[in-house]
N, C-alpha and C. Protein backbone atom coordinates (compact mmCIF):
# COMPACT_ATOMS: atom_id res chain seq x y z
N UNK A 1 -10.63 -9.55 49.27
CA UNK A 1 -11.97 -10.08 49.21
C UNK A 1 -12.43 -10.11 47.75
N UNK A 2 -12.83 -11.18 46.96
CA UNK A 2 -13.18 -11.25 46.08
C UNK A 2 -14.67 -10.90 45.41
N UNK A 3 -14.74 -10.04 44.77
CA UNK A 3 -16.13 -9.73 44.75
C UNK A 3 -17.17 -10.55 43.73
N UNK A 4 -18.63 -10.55 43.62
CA UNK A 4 -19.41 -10.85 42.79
C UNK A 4 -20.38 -10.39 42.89
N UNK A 5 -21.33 -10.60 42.17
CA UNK A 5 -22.56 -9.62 41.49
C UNK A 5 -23.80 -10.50 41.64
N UNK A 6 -24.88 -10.07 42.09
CA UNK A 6 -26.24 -10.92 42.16
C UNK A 6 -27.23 -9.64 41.45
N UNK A 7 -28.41 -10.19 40.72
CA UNK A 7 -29.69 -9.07 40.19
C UNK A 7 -30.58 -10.17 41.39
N UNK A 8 -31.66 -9.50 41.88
CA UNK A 8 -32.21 -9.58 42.46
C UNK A 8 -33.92 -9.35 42.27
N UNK A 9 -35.08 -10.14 42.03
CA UNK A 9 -36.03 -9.23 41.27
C UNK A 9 -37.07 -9.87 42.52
N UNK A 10 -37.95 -9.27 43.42
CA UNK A 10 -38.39 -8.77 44.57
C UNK A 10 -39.70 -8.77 44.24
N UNK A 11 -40.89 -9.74 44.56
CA UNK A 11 -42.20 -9.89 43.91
C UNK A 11 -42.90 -10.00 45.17
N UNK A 12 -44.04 -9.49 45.43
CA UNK A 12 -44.98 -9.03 46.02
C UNK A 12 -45.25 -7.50 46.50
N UNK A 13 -45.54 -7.48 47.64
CA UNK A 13 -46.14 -5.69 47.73
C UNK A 13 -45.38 -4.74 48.36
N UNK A 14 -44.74 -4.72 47.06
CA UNK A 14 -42.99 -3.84 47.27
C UNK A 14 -42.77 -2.41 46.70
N UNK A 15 -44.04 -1.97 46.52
CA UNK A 15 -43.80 -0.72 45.62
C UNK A 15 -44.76 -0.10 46.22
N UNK A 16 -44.48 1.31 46.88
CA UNK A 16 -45.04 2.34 47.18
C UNK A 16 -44.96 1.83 48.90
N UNK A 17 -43.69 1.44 49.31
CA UNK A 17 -43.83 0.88 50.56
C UNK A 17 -42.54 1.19 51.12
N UNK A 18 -41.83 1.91 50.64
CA UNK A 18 -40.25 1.81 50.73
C UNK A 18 -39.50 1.08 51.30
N UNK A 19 -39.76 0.13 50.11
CA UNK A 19 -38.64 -1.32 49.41
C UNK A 19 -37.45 -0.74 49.09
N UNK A 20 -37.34 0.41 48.43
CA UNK A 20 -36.09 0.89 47.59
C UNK A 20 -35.41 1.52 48.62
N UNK A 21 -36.12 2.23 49.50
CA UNK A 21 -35.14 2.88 50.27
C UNK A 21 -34.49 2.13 51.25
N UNK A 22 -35.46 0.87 51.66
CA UNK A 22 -35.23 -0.23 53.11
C UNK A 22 -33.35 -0.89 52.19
N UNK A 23 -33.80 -1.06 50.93
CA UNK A 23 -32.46 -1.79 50.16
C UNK A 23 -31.47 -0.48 49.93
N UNK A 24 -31.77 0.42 49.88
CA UNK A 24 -30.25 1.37 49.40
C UNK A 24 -29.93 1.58 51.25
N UNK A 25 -30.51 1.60 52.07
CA UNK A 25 -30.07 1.59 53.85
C UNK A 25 -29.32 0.41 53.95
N UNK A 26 -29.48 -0.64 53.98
CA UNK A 26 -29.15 -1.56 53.85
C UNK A 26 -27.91 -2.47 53.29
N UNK A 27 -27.93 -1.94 51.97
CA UNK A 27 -26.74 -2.36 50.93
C UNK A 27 -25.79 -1.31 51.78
N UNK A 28 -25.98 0.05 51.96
CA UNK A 28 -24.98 0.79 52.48
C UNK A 28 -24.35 0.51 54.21
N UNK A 29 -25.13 -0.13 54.96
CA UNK A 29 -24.73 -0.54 55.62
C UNK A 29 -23.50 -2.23 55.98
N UNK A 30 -24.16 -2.73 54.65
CA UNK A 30 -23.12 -3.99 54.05
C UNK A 30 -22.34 -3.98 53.66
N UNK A 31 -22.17 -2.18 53.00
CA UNK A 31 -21.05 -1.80 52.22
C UNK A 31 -21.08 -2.58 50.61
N UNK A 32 -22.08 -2.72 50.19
CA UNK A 32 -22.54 -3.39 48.72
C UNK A 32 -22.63 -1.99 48.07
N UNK A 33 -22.35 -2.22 46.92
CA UNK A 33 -22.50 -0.92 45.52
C UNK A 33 -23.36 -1.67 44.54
N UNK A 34 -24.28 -0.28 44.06
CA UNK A 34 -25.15 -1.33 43.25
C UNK A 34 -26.61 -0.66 43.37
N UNK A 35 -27.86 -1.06 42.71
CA UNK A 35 -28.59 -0.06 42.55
C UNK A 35 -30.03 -0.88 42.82
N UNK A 36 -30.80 -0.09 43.04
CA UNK A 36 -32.54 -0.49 42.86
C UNK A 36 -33.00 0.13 42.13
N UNK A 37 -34.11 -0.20 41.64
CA UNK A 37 -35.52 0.20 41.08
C UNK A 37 -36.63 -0.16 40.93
N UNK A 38 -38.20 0.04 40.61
CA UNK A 38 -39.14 -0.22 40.19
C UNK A 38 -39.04 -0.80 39.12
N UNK A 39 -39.88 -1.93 39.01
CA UNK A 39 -40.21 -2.41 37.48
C UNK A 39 -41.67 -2.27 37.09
N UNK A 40 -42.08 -1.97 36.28
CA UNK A 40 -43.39 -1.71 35.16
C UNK A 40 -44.42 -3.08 36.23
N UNK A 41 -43.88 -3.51 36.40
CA UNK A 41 -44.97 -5.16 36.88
C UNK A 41 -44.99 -5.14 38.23
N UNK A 42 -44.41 -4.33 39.17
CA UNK A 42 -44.88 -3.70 40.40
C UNK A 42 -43.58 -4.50 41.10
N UNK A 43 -42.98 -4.98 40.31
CA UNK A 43 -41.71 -6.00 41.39
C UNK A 43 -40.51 -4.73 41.59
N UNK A 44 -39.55 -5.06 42.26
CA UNK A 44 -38.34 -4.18 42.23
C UNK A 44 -37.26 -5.26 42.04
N UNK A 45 -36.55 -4.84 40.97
CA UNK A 45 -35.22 -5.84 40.44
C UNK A 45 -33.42 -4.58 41.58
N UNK A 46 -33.13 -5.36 41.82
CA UNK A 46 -31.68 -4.76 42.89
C UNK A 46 -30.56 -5.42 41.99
N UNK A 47 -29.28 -4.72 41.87
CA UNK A 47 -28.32 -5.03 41.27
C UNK A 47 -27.59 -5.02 42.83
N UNK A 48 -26.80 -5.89 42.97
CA UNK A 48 -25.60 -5.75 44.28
C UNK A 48 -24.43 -6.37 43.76
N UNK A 49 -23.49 -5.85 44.02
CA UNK A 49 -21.81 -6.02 44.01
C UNK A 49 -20.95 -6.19 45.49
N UNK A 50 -20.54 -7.45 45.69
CA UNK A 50 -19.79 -7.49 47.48
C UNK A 50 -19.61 -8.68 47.58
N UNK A 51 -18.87 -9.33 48.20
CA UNK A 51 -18.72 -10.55 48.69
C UNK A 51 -19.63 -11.57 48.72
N UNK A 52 -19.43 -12.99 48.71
CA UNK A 52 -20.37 -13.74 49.12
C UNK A 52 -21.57 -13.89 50.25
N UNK A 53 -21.14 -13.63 51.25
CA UNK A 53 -20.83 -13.51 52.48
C UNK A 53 -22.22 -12.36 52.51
N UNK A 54 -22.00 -10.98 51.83
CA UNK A 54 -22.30 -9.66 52.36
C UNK A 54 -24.04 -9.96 51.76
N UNK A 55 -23.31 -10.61 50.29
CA UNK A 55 -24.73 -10.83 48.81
C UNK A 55 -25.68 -11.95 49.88
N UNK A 56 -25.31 -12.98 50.46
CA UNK A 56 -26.05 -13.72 51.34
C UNK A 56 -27.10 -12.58 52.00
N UNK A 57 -26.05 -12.50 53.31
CA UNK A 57 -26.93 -11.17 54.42
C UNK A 57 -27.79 -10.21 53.69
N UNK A 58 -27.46 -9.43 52.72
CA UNK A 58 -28.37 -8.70 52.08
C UNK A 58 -29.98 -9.69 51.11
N UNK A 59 -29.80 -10.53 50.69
CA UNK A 59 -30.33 -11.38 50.38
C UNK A 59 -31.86 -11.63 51.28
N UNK A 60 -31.15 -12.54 52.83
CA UNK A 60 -32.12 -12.21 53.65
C UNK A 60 -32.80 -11.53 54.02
N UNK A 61 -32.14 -9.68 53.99
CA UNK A 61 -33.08 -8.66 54.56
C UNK A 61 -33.63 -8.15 53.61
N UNK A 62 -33.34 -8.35 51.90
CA UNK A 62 -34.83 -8.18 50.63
C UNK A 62 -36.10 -9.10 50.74
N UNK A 63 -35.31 -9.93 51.74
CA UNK A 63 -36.58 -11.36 51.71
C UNK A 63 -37.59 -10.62 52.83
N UNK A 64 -36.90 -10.18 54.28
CA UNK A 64 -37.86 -9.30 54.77
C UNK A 64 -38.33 -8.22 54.62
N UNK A 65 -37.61 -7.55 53.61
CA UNK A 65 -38.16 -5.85 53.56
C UNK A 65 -38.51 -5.16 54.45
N UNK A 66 -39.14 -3.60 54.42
CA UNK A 66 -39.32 -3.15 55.66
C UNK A 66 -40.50 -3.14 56.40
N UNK A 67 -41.35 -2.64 56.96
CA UNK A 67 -42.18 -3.11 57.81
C UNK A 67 -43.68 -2.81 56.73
N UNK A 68 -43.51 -2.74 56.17
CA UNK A 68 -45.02 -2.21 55.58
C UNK A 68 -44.93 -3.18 53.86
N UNK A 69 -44.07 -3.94 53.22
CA UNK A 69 -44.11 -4.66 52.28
C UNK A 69 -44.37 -6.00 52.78
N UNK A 70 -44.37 -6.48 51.60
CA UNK A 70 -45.22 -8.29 51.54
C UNK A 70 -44.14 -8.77 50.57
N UNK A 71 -43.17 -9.67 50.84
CA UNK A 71 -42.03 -10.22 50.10
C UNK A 71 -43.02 -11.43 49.87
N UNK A 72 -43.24 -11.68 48.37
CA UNK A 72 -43.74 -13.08 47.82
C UNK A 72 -42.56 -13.77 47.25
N UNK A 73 -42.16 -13.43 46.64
CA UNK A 73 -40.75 -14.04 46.24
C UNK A 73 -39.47 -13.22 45.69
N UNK A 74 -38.29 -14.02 45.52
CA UNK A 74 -37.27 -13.15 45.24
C UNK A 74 -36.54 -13.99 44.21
N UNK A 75 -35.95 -13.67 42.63
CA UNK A 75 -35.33 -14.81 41.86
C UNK A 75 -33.92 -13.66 42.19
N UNK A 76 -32.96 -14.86 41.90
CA UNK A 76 -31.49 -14.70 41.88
C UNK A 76 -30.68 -15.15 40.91
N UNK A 77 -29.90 -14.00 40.78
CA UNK A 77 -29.18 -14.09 38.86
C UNK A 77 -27.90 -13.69 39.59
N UNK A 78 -26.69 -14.81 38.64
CA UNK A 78 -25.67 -14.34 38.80
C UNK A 78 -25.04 -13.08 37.75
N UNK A 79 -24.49 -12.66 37.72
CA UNK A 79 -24.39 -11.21 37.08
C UNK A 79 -22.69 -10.74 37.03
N UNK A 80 -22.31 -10.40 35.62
CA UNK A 80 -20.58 -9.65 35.54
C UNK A 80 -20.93 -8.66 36.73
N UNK A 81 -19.77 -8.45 36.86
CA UNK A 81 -19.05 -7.10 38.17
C UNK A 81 -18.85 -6.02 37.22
N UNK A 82 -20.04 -5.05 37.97
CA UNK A 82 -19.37 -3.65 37.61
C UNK A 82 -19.07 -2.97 38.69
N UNK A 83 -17.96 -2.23 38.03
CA UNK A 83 -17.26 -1.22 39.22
C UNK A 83 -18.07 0.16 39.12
N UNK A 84 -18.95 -0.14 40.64
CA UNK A 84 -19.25 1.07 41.06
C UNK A 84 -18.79 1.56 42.13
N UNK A 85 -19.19 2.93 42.32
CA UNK A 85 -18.75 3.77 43.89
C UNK A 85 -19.35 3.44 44.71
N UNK A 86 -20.69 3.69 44.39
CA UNK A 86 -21.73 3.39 45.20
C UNK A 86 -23.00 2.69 44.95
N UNK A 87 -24.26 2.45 46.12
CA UNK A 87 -25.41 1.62 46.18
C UNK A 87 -26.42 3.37 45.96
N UNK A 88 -27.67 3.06 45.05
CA UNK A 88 -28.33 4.19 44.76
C UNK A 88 -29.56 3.49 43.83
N UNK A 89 -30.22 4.52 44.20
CA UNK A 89 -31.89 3.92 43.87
C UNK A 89 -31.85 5.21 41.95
N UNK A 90 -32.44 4.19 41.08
CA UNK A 90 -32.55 4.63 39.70
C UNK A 90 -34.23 4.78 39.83
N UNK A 91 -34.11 6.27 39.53
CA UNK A 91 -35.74 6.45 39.46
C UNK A 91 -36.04 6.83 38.05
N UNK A 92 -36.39 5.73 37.16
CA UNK A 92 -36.68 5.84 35.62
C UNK A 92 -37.62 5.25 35.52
């Protein structure tokens, strides 16, 4: 399976709603490696690493988030492959 890399940056009312955690459940269930966080401007940017296929499906369920966020929009960047172990939320 050939892998590739998407950044992901997650705009509307996604912070203090657990966005980060709905995406590290998620990616781990897709089996994606790769990380979340908060950004300064209230959005959350997601790094994911996995198949076409997996980066799609995950894609859709940042678009819904979990039951208590407001997905306004989502931009999509293609991105080099890094080799990680795992999917994990960066709290900086």
């Amino acid at each position: 399976m050939e892998k590739t890399a998407r950044r992901y940056i997650v705009k509307g009312r996604v912070q203090g709603v657990g966005y980060r955690y709905f995406a590290e459940k998620v990616a781990g269930e897709l089996g994606l490696t790769g990380w979340v966080r908060n950004l300064d401007d209230g959005s959350v940017e997601v790094y994911a690493v996995g198949s076409q296929r997996q980066l799609d499906d995950f894609a859709g369920y940042l678009a819904q988030g979990p039951r208590w966020a407001e997905v306004r929009s989502i931009e999509q960047f293609e991105e080099a492959v890094l080799k990680l172990s795992e999917f994990r939320i960066h709290r900086y």
